[in-house]
C-alpha atoms as a PDB file:
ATOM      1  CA  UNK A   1     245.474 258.820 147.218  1.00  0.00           C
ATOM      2  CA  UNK A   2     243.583 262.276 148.241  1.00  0.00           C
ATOM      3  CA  UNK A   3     242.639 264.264 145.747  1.00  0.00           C
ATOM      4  CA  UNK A   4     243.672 267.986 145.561  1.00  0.00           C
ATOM      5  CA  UNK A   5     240.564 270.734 146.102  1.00  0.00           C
ATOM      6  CA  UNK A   6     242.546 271.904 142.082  1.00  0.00           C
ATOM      7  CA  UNK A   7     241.283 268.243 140.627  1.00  0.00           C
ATOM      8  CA  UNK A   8     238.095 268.109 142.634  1.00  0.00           C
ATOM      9  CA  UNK A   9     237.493 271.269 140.990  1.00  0.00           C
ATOM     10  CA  UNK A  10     237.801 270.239 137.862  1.00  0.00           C
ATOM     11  CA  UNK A  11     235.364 267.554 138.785  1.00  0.00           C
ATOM     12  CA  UNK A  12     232.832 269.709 139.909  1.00  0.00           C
ATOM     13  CA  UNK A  13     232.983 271.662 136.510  1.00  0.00           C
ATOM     14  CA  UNK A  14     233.117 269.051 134.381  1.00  0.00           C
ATOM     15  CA  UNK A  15     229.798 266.928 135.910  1.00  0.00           C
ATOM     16  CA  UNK A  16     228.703 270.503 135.564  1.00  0.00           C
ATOM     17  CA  UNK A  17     229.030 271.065 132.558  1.00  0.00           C
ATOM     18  CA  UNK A  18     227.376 267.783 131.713  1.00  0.00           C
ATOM     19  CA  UNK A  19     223.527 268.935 132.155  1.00  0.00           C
ATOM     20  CA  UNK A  20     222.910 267.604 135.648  1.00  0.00           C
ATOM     21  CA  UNK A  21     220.908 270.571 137.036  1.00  0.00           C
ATOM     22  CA  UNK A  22     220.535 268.885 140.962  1.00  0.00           C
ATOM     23  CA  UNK A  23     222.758 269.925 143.518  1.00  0.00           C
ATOM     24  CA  UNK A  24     221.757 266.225 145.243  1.00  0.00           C
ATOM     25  CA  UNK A  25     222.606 264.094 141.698  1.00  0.00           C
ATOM     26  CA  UNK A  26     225.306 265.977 141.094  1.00  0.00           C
ATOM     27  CA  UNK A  27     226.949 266.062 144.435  1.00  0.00           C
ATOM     28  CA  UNK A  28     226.591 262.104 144.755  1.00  0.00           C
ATOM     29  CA  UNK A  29     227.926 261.638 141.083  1.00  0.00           C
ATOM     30  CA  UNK A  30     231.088 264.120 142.066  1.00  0.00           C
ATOM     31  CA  UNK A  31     231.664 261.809 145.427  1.00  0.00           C
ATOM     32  CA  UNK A  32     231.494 258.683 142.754  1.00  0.00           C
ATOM     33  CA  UNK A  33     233.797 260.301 140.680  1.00  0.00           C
ATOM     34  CA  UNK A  34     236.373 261.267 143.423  1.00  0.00           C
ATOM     35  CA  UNK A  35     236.153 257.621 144.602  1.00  0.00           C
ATOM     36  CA  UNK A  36     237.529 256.275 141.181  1.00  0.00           C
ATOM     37  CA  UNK A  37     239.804 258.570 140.849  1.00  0.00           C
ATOM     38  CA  UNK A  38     241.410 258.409 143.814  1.00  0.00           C
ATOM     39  CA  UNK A  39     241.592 254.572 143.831  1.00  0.00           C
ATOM     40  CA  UNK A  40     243.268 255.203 140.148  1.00  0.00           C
ATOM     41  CA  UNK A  41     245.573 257.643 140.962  1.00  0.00           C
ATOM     42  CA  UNK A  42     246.854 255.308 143.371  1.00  0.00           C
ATOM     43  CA  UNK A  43     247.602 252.987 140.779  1.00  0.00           C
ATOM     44  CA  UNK A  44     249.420 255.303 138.764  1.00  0.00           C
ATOM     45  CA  UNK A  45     249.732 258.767 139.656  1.00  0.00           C
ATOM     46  CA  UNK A  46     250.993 259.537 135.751  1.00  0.00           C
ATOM     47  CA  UNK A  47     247.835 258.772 134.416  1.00  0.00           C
ATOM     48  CA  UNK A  48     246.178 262.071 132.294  1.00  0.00           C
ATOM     49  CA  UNK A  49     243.285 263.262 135.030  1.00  0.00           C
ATOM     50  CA  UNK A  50     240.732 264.842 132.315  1.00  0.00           C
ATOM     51  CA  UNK A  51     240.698 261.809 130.447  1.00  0.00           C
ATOM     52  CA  UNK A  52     240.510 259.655 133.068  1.00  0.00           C
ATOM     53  CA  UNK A  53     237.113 261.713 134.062  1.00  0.00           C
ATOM     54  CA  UNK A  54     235.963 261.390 130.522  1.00  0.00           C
ATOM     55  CA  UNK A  55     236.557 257.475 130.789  1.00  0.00           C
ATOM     56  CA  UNK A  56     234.232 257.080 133.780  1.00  0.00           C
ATOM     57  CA  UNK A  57     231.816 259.079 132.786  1.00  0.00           C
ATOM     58  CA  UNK A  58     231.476 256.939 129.102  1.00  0.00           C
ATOM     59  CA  UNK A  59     231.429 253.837 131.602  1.00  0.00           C
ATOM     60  CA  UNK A  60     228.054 254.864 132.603  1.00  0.00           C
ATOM     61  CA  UNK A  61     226.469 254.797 129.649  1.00  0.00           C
ATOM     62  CA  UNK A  62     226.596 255.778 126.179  1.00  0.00           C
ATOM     63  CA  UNK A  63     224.350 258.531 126.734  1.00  0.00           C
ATOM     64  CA  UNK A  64     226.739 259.342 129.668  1.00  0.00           C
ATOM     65  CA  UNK A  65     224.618 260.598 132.884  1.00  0.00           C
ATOM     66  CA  UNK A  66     221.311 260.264 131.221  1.00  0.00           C
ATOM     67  CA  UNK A  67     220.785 256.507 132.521  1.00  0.00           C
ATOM     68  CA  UNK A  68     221.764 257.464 135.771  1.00  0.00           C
ATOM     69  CA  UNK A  69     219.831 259.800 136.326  1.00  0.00           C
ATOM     70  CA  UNK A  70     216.735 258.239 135.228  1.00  0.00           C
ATOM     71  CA  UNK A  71     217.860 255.926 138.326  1.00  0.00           C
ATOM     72  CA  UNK A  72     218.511 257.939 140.633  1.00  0.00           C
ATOM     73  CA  UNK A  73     214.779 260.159 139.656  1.00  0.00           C
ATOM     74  CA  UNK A  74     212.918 256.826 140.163  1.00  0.00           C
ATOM     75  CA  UNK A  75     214.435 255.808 143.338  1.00  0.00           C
ATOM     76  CA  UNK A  76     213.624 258.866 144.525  1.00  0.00           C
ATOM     77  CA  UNK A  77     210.149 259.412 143.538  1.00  0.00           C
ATOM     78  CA  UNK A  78     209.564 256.116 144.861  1.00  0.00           C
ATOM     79  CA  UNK A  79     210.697 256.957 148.389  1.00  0.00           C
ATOM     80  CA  UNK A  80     208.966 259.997 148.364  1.00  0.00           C
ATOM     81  CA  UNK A  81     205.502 258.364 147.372  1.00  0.00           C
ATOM     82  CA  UNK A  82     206.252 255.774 150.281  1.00  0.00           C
ATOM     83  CA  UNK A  83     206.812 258.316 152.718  1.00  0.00           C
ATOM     84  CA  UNK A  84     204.073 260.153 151.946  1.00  0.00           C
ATOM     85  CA  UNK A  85     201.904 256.927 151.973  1.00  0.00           C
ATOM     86  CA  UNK A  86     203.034 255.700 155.333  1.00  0.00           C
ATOM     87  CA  UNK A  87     202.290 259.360 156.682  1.00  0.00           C
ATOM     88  CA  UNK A  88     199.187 258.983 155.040  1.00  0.00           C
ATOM     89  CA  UNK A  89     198.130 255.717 157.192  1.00  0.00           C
ATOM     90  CA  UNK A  90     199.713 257.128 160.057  1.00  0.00           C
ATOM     91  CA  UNK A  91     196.291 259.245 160.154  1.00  0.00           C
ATOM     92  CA  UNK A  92     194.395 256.067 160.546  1.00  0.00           C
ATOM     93  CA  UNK A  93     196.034 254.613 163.213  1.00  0.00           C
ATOM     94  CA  UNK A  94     195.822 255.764 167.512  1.00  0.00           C
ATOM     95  CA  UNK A  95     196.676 258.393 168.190  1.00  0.00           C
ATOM     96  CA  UNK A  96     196.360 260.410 165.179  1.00  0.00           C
ATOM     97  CA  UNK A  97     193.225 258.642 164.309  1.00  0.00           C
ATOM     98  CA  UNK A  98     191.007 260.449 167.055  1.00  0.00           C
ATOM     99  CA  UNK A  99     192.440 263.933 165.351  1.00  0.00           C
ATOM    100  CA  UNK A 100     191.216 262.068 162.016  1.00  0.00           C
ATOM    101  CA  UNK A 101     187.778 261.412 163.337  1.00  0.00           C
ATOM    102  CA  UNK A 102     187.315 264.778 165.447  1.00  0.00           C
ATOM    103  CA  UNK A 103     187.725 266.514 161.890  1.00  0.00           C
ATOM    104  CA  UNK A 104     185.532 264.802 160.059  1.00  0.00           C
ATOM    105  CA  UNK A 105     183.079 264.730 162.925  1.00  0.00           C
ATOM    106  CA  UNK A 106     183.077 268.887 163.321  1.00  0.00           C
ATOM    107  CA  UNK A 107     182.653 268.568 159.003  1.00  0.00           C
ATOM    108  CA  UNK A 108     179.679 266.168 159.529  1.00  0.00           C
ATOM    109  CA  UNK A 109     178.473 268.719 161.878  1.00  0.00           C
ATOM    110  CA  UNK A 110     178.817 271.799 160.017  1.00  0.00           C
ATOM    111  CA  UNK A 111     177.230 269.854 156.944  1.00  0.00           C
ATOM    112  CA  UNK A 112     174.028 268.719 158.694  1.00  0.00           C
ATOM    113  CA  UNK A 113     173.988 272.430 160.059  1.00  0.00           C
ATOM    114  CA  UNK A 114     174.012 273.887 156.275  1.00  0.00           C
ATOM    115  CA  UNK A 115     170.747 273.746 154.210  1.00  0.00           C
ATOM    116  CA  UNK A 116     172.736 274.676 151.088  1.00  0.00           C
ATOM    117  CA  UNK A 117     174.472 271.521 150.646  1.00  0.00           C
ATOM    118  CA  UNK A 118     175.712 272.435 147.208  1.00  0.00           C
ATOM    119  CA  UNK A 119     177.304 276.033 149.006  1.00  0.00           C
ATOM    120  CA  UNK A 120     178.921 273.508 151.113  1.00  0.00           C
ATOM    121  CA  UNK A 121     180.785 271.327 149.310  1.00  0.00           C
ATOM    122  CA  UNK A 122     181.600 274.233 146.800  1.00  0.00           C
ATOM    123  CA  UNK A 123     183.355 275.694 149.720  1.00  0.00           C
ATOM    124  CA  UNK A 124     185.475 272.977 150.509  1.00  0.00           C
ATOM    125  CA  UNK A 125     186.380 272.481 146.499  1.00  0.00           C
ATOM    126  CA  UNK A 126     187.457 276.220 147.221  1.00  0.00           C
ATOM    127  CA  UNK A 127     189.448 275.317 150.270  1.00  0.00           C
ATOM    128  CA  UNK A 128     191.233 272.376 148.374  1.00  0.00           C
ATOM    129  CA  UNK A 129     191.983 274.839 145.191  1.00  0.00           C
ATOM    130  CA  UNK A 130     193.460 277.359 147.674  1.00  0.00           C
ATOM    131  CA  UNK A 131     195.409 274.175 149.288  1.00  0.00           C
ATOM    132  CA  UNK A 132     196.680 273.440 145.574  1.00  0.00           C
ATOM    133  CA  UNK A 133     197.682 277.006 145.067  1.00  0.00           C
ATOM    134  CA  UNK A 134     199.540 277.357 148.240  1.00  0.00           C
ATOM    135  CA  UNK A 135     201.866 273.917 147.272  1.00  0.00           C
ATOM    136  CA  UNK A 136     202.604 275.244 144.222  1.00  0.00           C
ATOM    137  CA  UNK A 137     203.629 278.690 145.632  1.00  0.00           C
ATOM    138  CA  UNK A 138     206.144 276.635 148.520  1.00  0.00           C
ATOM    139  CA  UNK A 139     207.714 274.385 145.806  1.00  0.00           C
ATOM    140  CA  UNK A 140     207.718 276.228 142.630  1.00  0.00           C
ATOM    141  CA  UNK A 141     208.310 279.895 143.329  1.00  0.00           C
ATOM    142  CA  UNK A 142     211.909 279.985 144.657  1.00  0.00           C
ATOM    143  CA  UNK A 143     214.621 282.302 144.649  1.00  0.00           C
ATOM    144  CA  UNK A 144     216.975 281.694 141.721  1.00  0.00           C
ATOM    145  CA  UNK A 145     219.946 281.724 143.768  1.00  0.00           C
ATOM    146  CA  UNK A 146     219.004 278.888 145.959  1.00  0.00           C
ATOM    147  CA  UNK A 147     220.097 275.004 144.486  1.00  0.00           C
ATOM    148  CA  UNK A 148     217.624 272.881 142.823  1.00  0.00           C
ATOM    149  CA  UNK A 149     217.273 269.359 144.633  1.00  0.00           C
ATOM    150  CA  UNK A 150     216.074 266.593 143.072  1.00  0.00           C
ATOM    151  CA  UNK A 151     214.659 265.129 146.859  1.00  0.00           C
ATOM    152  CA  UNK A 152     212.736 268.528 147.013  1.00  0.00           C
ATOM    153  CA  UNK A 153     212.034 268.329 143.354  1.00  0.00           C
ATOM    154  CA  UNK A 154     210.060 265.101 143.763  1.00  0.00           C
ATOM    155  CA  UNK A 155     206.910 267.688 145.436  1.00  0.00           C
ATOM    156  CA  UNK A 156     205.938 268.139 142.263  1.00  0.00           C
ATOM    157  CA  UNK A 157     205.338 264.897 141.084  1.00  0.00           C
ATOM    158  CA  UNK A 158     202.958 265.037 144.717  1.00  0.00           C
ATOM    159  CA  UNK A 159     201.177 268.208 143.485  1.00  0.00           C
ATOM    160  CA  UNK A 160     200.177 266.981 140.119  1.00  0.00           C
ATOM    161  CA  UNK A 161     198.371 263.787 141.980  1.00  0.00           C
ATOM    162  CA  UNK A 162     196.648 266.282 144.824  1.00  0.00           C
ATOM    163  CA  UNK A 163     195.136 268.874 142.212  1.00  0.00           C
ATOM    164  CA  UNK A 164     194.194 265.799 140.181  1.00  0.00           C
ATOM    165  CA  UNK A 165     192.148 264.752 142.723  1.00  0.00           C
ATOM    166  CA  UNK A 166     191.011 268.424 143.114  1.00  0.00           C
ATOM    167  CA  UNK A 167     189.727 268.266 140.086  1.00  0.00           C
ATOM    168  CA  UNK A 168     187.609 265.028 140.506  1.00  0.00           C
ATOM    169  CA  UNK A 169     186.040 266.352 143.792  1.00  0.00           C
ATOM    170  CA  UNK A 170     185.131 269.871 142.157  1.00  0.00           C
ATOM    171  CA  UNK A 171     183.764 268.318 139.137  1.00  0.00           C
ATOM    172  CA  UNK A 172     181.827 265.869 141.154  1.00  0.00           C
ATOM    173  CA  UNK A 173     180.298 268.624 143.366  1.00  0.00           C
ATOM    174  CA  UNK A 174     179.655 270.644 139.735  1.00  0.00           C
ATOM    175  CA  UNK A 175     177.767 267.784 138.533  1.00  0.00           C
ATOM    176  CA  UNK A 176     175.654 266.489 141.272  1.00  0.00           C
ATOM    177  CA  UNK A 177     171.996 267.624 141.282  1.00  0.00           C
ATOM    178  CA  UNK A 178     169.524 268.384 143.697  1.00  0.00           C
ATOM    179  CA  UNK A 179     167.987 265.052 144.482  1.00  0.00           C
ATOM    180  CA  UNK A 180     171.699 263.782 145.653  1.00  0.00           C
ATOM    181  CA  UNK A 181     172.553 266.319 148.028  1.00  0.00           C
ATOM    182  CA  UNK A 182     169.465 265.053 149.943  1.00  0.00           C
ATOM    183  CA  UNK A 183     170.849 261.667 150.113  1.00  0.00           C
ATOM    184  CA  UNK A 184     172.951 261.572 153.196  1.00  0.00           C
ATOM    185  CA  UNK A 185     175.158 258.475 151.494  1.00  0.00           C
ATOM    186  CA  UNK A 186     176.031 260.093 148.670  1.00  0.00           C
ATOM    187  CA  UNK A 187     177.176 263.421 151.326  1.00  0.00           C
ATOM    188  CA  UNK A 188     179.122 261.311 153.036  1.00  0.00           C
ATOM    189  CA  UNK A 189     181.197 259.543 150.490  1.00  0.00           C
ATOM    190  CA  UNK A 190     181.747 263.078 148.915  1.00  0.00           C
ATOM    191  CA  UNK A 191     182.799 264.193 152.664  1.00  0.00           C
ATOM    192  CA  UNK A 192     185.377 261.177 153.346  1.00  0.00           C
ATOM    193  CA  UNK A 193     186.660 262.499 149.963  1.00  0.00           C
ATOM    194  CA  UNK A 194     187.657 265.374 151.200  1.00  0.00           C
ATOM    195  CA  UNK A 195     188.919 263.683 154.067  1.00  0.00           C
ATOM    196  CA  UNK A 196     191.394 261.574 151.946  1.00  0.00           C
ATOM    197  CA  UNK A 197     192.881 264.968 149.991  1.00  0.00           C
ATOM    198  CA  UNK A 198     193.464 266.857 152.848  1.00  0.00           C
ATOM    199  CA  UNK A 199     195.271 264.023 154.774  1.00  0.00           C
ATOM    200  CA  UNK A 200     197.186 263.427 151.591  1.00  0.00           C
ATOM    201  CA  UNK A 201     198.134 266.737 151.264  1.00  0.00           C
ATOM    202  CA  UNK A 202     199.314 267.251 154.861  1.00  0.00           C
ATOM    203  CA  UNK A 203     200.918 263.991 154.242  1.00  0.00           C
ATOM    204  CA  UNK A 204     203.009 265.226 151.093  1.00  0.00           C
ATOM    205  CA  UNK A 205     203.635 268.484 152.735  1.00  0.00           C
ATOM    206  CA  UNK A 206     204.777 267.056 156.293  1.00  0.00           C
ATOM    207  CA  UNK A 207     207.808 265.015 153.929  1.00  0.00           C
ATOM    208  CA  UNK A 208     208.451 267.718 152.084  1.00  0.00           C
ATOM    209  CA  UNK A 209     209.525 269.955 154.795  1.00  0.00           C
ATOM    210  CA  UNK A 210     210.681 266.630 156.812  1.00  0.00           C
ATOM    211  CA  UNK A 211     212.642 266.049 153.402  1.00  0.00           C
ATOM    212  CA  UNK A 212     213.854 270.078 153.682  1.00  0.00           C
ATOM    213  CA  UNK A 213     215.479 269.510 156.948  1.00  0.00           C
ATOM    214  CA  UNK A 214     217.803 266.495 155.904  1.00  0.00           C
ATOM    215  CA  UNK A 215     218.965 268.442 152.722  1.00  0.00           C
ATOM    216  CA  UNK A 216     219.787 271.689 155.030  1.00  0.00           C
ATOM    217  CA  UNK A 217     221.518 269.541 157.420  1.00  0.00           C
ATOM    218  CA  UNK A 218     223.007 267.111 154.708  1.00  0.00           C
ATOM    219  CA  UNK A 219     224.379 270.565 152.963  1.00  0.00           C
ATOM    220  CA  UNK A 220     224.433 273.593 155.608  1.00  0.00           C
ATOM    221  CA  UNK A 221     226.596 276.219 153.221  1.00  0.00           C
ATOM    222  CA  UNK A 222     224.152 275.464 150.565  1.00  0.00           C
ATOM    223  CA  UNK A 223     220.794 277.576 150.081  1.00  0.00           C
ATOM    224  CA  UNK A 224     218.075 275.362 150.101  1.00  0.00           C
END
């Protein structure tokens, strides 16, 4: 039995009005919802709708959507973090494994060019910090009348790990002295470094927007 756009309504506003602030989570738990219902109703089309909603949502848990959602954030973290991983060793692998090696080639270059080896490396702990900035800017400054997706949400999780490793390379480069930056090995370990954070951030930023698409096409009247 269909259910009217009235009791899908009331659906809507009462998974609302339950805390779940993701368009994604909420839409899926609605759809969930509508399923029941709709295979109750054809059962017995007396039975008292707004109970029947409060019923299956106690049958989640006894915290009601709390549990769930603690599923549904895990599973997709975890497919965000594999995406971005397989992206990741995409860059190893032909073809995009000659753009890989051109870069760091043309940084090897420009390195061995430099005398200031310490000016060098501060530079590209600038260029990662500006990197940093510019993911938080895409992901965290929205407009408030756009949806919050949990999918979309799941960047941030990727921009704590990227400035983390910001961190590590800057205070590496702070705390190296003049001795090491005339040891090629310890230049080049510091260089494939840098290598790894920029092909992980291209990495979490190519599923973002990859992830971006889906959602627009998944939900075109929504503002994403």
């Amino acid at each position: 039995m269909k259910l009217t756009k009235e009791q899908l309504l009331q659906i809507d506003n009462y998974v609302s009005n339950s805390g779940i602030k993701y368009y994604d989570v909420k839409n899926e738990i609605i759809d969930h919802f509508a399923t029941i219902l709709e295979q109750k109703l054809a059962e017995n089309p007396k039975l008292d709708f707004k109970q029947e909603i409060a019923n299956i949502q106690d049958s989640f848990s006894d915290t009601g959507f709390k549990k769930l959602l603690e599923e549904k954030t895990k599973s997709v973290k975890n497919q965000f973090l594999k995406q971005s991983l397989q992206h990741l060793i995409s860059f190893l692998k032909l073809p995009k494994i000659l753009i890989t090696v051109s870069i760091f080639g043309l940084l090897i270059f420009i390195m061995n060019f430099i005398n200031d080896k310490e000016t060098f490396f501060s530079i590209l702990g600038f260029i990662l910090i500006f990197m940093g900035f510019r993911l938080l800017f895409n992901v965290n400054m929205r407009d408030t009348k756009k949806e919050t997706f949990l999918v979309l949400n799941m960047s941030m999780y990727f921009f704590n790990a990227f400035y983390l490793g910001v961190m590590i390379f800057n205070f590496i480069t702070r705390n190296r002295n003049e001795e090491s930056y005339l040891n090629n090995t310890f230049n080049y370990l510091e260089l494939i470094v840098f290598m790894l954070l920029i092909l992980f951030y291209w990495s979490g930023e190519h599923v973002y927007y990859q992830t971006k698409k889906v959602v627009k096409k998944q939900y075109p009247y929504v503002v994403v």
